[in-house]
N, C-alpha and C. Protein backbone atom coordinates (compact mmCIF):
# COMPACT_ATOMS: atom_id res chain seq x y z
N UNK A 1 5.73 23.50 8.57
CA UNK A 1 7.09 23.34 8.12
C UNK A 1 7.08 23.16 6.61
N UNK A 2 7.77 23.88 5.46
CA UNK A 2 7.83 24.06 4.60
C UNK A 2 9.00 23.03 4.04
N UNK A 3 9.14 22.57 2.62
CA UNK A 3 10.26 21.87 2.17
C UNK A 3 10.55 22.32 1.08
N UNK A 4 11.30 22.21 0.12
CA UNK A 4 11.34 22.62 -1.52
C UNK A 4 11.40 21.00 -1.97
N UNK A 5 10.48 20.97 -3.15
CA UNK A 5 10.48 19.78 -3.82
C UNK A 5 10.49 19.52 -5.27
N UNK A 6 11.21 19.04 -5.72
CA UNK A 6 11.58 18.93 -6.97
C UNK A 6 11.12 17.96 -7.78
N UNK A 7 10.33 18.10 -8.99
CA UNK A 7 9.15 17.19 -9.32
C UNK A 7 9.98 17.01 -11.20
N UNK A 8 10.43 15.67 -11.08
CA UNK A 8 10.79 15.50 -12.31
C UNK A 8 9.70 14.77 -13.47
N UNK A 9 9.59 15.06 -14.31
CA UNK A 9 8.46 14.29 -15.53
C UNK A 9 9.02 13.68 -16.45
N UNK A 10 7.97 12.25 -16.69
CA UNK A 10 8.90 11.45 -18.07
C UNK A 10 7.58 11.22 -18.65
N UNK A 11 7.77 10.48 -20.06
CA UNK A 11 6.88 9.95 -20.56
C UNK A 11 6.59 8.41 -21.14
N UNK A 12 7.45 7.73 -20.37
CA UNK A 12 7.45 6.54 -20.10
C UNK A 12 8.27 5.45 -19.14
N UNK A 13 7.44 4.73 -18.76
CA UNK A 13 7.99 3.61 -17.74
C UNK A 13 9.31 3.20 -17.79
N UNK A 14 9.86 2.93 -18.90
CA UNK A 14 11.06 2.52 -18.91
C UNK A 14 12.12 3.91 -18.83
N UNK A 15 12.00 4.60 -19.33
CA UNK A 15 12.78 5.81 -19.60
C UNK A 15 12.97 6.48 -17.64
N UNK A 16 11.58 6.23 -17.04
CA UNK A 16 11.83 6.64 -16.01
C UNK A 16 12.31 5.90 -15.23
N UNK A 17 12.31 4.53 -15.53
CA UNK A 17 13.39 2.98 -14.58
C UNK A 17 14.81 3.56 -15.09
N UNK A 18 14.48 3.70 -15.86
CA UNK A 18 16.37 4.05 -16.55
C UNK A 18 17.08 5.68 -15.83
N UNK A 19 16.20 6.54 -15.58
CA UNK A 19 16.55 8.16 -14.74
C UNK A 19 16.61 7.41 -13.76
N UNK A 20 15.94 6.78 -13.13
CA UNK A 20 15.75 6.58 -11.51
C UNK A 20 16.70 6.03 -11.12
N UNK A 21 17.31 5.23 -11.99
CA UNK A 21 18.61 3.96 -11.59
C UNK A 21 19.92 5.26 -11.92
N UNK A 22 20.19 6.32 -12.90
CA UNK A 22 20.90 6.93 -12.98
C UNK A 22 20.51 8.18 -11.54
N UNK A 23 20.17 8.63 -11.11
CA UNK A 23 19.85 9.38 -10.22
C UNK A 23 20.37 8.51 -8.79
N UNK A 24 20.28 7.87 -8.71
CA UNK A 24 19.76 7.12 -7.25
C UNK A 24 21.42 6.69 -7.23
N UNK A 25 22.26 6.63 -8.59
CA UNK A 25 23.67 6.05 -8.70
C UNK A 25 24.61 7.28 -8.57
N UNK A 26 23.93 8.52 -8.89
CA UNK A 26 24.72 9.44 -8.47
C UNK A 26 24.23 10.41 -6.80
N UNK A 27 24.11 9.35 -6.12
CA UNK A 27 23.48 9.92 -4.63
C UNK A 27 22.41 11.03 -4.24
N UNK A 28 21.32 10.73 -5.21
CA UNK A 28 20.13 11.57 -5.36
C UNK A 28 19.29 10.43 -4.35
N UNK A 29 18.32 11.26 -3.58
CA UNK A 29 17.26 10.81 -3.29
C UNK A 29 15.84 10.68 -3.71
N UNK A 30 15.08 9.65 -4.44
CA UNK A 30 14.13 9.78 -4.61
C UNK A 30 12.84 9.62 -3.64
N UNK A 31 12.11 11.07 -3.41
CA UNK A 31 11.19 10.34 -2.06
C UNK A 31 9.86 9.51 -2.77
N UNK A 32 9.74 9.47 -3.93
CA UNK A 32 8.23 8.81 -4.32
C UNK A 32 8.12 9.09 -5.86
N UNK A 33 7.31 8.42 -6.29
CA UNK A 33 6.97 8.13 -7.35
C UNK A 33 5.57 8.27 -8.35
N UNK A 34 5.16 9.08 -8.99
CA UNK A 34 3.85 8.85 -9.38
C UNK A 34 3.39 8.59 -11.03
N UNK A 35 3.05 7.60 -11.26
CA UNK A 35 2.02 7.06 -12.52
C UNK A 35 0.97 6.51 -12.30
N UNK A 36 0.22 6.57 -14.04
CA UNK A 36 -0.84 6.59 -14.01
C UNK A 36 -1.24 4.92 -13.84
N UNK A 37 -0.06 3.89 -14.09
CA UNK A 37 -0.27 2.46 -13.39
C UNK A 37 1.25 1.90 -12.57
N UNK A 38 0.74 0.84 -12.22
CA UNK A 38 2.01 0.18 -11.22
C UNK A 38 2.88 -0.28 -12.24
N UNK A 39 4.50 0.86 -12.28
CA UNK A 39 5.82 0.39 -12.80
C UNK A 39 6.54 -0.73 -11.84
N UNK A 40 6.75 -2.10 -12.54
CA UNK A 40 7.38 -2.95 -11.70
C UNK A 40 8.57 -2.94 -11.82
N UNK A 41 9.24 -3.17 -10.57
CA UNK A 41 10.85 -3.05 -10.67
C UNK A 41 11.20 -1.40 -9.93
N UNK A 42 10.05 -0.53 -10.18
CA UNK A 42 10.30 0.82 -9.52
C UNK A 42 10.92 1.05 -7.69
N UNK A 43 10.69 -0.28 -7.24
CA UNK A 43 10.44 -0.10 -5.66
C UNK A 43 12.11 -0.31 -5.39
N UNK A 44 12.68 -1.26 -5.94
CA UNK A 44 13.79 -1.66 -4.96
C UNK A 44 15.13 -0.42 -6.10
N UNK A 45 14.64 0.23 -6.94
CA UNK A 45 15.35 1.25 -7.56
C UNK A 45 15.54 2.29 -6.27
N UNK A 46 14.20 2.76 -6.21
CA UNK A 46 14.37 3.99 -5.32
C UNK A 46 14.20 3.91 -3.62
N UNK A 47 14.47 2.18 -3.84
CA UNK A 47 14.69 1.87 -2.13
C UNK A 47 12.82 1.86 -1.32
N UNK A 48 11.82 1.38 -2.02
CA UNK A 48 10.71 1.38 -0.95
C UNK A 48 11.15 -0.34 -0.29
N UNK A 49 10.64 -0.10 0.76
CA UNK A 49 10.98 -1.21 1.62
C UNK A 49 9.59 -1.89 1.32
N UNK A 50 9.29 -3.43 1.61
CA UNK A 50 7.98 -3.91 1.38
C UNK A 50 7.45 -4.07 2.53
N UNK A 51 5.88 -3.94 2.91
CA UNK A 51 4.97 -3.63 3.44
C UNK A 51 4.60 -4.68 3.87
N UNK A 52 4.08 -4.52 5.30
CA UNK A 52 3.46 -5.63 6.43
C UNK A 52 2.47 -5.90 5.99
N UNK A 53 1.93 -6.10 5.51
CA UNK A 53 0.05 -5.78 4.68
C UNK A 53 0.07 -7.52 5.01
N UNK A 54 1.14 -8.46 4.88
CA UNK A 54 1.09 -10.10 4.53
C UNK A 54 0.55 -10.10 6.27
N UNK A 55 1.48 -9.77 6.99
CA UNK A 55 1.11 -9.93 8.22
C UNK A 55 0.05 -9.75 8.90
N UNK A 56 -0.32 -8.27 8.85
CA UNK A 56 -1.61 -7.57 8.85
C UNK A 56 -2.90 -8.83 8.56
N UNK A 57 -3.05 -9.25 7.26
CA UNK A 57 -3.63 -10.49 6.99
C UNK A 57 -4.12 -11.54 7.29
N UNK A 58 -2.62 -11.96 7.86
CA UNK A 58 -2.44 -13.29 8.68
C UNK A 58 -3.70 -13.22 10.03
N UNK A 59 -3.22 -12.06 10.64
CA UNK A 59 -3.44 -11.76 12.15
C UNK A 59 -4.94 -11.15 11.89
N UNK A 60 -5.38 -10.93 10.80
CA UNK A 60 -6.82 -10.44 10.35
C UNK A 60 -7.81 -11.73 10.29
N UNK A 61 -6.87 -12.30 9.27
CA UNK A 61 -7.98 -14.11 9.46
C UNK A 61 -7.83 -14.50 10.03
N UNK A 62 -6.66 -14.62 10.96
CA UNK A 62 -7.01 -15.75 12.83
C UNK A 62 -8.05 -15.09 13.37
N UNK A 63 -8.11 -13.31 13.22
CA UNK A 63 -9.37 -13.36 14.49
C UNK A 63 -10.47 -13.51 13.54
N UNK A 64 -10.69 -13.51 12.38
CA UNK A 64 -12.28 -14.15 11.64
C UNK A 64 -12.05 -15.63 12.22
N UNK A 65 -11.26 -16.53 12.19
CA UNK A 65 -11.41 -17.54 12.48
C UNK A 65 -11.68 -18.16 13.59
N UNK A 66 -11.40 -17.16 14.51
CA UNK A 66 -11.56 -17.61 16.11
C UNK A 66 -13.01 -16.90 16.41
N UNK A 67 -13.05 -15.84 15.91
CA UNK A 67 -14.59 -15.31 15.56
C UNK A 67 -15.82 -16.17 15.58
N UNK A 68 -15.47 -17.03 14.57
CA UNK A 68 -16.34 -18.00 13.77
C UNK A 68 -16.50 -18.89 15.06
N UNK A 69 -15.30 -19.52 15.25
CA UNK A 69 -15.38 -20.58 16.15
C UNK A 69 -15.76 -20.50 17.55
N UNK A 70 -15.86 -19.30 17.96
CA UNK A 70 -16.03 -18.39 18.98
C UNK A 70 -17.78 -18.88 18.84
N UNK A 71 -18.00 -18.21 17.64
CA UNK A 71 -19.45 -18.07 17.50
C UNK A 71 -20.34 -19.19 17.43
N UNK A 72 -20.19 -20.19 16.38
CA UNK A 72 -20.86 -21.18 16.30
C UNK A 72 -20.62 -22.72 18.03
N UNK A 73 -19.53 -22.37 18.57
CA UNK A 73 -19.64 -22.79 19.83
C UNK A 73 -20.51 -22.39 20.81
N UNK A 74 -20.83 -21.02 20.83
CA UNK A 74 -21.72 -20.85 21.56
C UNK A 74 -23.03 -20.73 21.36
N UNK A 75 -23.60 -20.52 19.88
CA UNK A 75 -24.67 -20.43 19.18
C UNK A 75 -25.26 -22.03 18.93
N UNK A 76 -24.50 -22.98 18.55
CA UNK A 76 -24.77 -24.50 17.77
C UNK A 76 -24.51 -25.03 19.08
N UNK A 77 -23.57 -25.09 19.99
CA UNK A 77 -23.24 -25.82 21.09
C UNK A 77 -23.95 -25.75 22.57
N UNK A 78 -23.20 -24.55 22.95
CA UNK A 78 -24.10 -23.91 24.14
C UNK A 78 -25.46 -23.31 24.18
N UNK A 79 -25.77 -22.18 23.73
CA UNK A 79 -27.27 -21.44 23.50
C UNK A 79 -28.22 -22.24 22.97
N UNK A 80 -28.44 -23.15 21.52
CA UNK A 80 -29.32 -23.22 21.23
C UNK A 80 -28.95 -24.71 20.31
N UNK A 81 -28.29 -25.68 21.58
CA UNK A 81 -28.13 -27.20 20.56
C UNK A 81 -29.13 -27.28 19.73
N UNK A 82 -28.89 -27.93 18.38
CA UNK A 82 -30.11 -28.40 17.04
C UNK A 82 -29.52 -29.71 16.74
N UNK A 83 -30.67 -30.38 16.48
CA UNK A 83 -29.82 -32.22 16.11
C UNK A 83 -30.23 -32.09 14.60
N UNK A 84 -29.51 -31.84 14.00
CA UNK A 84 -29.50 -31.63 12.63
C UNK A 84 -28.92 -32.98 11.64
N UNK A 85 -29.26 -33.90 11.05
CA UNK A 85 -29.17 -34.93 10.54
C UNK A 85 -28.82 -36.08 11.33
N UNK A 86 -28.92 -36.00 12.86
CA UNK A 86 -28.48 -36.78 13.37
C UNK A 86 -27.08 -36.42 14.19
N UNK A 87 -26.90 -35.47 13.96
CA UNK A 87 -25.39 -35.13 14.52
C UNK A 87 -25.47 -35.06 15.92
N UNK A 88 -24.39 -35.31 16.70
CA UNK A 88 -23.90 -35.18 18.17
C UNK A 88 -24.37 -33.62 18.11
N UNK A 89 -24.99 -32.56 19.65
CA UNK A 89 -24.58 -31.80 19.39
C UNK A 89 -24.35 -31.10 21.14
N UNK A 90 -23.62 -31.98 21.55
CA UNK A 90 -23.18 -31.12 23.01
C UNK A 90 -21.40 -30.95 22.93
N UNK A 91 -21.12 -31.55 21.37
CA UNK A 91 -19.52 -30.80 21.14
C UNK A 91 -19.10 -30.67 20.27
N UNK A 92 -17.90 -29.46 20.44
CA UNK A 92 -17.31 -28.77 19.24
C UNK A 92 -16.60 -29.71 18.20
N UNK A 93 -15.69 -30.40 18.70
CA UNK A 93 -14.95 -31.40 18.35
C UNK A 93 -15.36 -32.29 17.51
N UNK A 94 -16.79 -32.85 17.93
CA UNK A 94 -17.21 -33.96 17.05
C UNK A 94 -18.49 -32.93 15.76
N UNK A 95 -18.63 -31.69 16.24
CA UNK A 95 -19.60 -31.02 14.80
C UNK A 95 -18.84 -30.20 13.66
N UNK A 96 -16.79 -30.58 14.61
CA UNK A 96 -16.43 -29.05 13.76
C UNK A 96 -15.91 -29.00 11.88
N UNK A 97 -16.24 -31.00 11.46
CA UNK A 97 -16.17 -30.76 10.34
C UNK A 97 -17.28 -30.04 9.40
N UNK A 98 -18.53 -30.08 10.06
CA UNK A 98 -19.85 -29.19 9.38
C UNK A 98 -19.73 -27.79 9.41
N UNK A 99 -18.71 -27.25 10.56
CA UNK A 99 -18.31 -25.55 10.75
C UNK A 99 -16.94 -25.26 9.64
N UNK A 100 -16.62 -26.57 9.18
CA UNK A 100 -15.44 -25.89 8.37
C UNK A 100 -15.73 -24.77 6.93
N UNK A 101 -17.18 -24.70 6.25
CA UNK A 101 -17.06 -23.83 5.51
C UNK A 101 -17.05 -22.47 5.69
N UNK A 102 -18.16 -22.53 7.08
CA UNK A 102 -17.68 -21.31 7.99
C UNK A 102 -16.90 -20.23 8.57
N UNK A 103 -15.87 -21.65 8.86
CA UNK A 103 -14.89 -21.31 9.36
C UNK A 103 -13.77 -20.28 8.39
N UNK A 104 -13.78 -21.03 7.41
CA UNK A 104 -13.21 -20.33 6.04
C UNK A 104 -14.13 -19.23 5.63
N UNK A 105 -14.74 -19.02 5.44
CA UNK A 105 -15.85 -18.07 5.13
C UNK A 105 -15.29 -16.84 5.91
N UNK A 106 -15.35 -16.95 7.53
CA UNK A 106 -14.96 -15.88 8.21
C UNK A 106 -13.70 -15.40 8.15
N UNK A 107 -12.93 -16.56 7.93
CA UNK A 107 -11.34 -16.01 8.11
C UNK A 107 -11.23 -15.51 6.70
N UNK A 108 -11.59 -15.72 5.46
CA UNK A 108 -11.45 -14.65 4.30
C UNK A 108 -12.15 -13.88 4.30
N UNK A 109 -13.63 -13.50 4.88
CA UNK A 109 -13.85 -12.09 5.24
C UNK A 109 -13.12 -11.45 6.06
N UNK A 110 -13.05 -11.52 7.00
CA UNK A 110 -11.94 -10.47 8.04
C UNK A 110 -10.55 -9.91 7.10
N UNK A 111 -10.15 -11.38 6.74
CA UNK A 111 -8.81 -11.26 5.88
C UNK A 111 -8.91 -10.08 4.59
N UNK A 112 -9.71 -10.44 3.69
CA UNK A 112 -10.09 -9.36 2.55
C UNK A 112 -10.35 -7.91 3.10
N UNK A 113 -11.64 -7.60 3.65
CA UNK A 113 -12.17 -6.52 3.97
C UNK A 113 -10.95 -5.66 5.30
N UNK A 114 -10.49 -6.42 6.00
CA UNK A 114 -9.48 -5.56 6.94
C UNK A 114 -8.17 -4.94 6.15
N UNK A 115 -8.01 -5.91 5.29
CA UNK A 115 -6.76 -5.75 4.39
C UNK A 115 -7.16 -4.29 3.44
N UNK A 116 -8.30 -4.28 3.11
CA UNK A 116 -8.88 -3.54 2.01
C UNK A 116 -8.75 -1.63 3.12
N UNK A 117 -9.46 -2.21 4.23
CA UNK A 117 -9.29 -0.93 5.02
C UNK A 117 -8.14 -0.51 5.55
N UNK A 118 -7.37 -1.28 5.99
CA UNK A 118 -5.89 -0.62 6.58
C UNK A 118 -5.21 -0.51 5.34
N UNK A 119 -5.40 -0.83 4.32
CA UNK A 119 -4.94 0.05 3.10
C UNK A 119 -5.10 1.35 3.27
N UNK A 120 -6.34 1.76 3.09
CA UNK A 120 -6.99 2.99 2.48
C UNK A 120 -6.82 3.43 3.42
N UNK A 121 -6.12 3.31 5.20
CA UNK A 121 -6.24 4.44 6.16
C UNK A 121 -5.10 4.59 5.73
N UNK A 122 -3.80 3.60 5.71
CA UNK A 122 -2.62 3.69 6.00
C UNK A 122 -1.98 4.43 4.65
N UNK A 123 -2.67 4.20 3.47
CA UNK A 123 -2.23 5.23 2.19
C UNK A 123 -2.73 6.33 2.11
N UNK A 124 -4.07 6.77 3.34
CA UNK A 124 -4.76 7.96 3.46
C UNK A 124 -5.25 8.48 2.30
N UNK A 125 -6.18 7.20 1.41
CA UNK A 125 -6.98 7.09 0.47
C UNK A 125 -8.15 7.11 0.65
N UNK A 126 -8.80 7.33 1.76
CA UNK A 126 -10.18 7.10 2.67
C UNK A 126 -11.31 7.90 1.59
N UNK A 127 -12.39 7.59 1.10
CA UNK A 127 -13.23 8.82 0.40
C UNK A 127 -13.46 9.88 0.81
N UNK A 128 -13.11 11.14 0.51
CA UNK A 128 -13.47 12.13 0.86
C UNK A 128 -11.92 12.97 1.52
N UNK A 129 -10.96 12.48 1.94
CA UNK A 129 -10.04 12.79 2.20
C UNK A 129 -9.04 13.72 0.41
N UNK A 130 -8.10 14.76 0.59
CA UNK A 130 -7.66 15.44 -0.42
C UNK A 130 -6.82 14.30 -0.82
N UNK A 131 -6.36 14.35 -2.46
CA UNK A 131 -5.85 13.52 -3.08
C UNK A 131 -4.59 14.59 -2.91
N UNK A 132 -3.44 13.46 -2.97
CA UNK A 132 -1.68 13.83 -2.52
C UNK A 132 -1.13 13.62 -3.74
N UNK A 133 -1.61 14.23 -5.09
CA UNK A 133 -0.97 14.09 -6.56
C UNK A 133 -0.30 15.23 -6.73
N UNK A 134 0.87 15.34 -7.29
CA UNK A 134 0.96 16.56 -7.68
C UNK A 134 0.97 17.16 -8.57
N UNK A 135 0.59 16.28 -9.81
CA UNK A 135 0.95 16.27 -11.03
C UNK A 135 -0.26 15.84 -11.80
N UNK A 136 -1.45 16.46 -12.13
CA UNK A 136 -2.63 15.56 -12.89
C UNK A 136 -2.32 14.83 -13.64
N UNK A 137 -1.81 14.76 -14.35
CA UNK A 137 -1.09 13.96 -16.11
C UNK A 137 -0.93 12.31 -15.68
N UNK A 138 -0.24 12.39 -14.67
CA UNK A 138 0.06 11.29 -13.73
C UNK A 138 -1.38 10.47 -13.79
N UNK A 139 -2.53 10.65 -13.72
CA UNK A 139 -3.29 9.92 -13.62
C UNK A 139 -3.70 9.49 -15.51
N UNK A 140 -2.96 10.53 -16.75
CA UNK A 140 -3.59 9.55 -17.77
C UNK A 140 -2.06 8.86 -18.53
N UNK A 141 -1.00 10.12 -18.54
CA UNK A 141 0.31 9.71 -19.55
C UNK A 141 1.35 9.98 -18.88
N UNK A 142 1.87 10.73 -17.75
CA UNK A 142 2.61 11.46 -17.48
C UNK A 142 3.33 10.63 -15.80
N UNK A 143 4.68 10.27 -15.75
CA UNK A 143 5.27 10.06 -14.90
C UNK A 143 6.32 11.02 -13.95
N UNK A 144 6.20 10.81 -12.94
CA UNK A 144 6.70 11.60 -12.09
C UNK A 144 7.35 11.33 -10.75
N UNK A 145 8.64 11.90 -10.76
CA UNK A 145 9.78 11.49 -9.80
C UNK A 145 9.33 12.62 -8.51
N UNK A 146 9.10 12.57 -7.40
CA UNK A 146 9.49 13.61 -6.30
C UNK A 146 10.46 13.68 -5.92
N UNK A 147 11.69 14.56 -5.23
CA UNK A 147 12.54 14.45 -5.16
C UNK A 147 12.76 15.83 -4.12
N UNK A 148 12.31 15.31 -2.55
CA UNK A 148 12.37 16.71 -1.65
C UNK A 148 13.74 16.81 -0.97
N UNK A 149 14.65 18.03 -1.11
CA UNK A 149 15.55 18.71 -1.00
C UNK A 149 15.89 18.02 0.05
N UNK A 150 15.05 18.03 1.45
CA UNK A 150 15.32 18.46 2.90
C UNK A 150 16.15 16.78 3.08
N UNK A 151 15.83 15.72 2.27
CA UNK A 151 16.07 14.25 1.57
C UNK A 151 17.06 14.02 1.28
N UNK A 152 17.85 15.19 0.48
CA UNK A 152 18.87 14.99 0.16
C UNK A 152 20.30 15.73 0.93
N UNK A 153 21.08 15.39 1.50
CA UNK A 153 22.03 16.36 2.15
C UNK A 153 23.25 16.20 1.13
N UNK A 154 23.88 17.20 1.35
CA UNK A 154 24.81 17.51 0.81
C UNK A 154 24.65 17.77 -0.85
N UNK A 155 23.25 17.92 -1.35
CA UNK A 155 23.29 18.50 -2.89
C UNK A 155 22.29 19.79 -2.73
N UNK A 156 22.58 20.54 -3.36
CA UNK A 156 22.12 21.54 -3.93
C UNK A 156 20.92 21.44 -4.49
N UNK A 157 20.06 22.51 -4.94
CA UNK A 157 18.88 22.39 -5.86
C UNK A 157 19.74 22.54 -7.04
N UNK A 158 20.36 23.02 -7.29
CA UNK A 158 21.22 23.42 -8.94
C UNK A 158 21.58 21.83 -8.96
N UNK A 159 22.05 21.11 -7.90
CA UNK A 159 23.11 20.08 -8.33
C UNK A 159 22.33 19.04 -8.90
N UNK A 160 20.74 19.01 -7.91
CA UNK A 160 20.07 17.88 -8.29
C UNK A 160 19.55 18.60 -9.28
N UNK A 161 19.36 19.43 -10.35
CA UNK A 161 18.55 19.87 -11.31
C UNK A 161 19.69 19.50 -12.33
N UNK A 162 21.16 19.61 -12.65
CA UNK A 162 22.18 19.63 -13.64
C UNK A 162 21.89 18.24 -13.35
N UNK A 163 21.82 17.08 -12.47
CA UNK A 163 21.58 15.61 -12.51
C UNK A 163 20.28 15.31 -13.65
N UNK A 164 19.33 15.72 -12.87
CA UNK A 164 18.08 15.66 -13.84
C UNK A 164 18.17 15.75 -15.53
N UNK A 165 18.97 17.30 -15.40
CA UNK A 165 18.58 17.18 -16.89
C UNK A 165 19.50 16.30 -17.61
N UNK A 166 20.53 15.36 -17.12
CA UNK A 166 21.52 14.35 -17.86
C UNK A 166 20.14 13.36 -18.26
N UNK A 167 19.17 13.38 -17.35
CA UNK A 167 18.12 12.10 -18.14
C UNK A 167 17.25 12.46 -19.19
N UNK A 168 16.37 11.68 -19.69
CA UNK A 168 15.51 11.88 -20.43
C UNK A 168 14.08 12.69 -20.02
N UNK A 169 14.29 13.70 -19.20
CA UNK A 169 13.50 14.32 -18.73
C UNK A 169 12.36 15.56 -19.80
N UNK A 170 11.61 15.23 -19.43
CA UNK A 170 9.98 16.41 -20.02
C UNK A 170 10.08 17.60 -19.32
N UNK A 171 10.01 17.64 -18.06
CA UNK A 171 9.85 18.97 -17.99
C UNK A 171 10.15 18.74 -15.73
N UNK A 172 10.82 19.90 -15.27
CA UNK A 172 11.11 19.97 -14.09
C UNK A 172 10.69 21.39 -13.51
N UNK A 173 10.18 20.96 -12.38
CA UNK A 173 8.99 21.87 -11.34
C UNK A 173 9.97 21.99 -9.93
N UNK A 174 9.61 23.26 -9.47
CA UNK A 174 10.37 23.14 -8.12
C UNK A 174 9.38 23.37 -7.61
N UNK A 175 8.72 23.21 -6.14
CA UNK A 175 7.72 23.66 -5.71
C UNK A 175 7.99 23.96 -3.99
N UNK A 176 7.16 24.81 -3.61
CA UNK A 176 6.81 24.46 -1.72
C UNK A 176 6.37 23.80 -1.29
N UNK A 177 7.05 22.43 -0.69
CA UNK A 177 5.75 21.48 -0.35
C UNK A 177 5.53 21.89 1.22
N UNK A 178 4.31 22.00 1.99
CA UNK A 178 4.10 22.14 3.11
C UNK A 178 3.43 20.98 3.71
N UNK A 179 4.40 20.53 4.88
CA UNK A 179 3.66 19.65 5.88
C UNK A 179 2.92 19.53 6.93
N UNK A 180 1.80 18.87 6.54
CA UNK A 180 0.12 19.17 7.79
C UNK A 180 0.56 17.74 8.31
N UNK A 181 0.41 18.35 9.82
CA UNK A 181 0.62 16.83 10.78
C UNK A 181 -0.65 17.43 11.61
């Protein structure tokens, strides 16, 4: 399935907060955004909603943490009691202030490293996978609006292009974008 997509260019952050807020006010859709670093303030302009990633997290370090506790119960407790300075060791309860660095230990590994990977699947940044730029420049000076047709109803390619050029725009691309599912 094919789309037409309309790729606007700026040459700076603010200039493109300032198109995006004029665009988005005259019922343009912006589908995405690309620079060469994170513009703040860009997200709730062109409407990105914020991301479960906190949650994701949460539910990443309970299971390092139950992991942990999982583990050293049956390793320190059950399998292979050790009387280590004197400590009780037929329970969890009375050893689990000596498991607390542990315990933390696991729940910010799981937490970090899961977070780090359901990133990179869910932005389909994985190594080795094709990069989704469309615009090289974008990665040293060059900012860039997408703006796919099929997104917008009821405007025209002329209409959203006479919008465009009211901004401070560099230079505008129409292209074929094709979608691989």
């Amino acid at each position: 399935m094919a789309d037409r997509v309309i790729y606007a260019t700026y040459d700076d952050d603010e200039t493109l907060k300032n198109s995006a807020r004029k665009l988005v006010s005259g019922g343009v859709h912006i589908s995405d955004v690309f620079s060469p670093f994170p513009v703040h303030g860009i997200d709730p302009i062109i409407g990105v909603k914020h991301t479960r990633l906190g949650i994701v997290a949460f539910m990443l370090g309970l299971t390092g943490l139950m992991l942990a506790v999982v583990g050293f119960k049956y390793i320190m407790i059950d399998d292979w009691p050790m009387n280590i300075g004197g400590k009780p060791n037929f329970s969890l309860m009375e050893n689990f202030p000596a498991f607390v660095p542990i315990s933390f230990e696991f729940t910010v590994l799981f937490a970090a490293h899961g977070m780090a990977i359901i990133y990179l699947l869910r932005n389909k940044t994985l190594p080795g996978m094709p990069a989704d730029n469309p615009y090289p420049r974008t990665t040293d000076d060059r900012f860039v609006m997408e703006i796919r047709l099929s997104e917008n109803h009821g405007l025209s390619a002329s209409e959203i292009h006479s919008k465009i050029k009211e901004t401070s725009v560099i230079e505008i691309e129409e292209k074929d974008y094709v979608v691989i599912k």
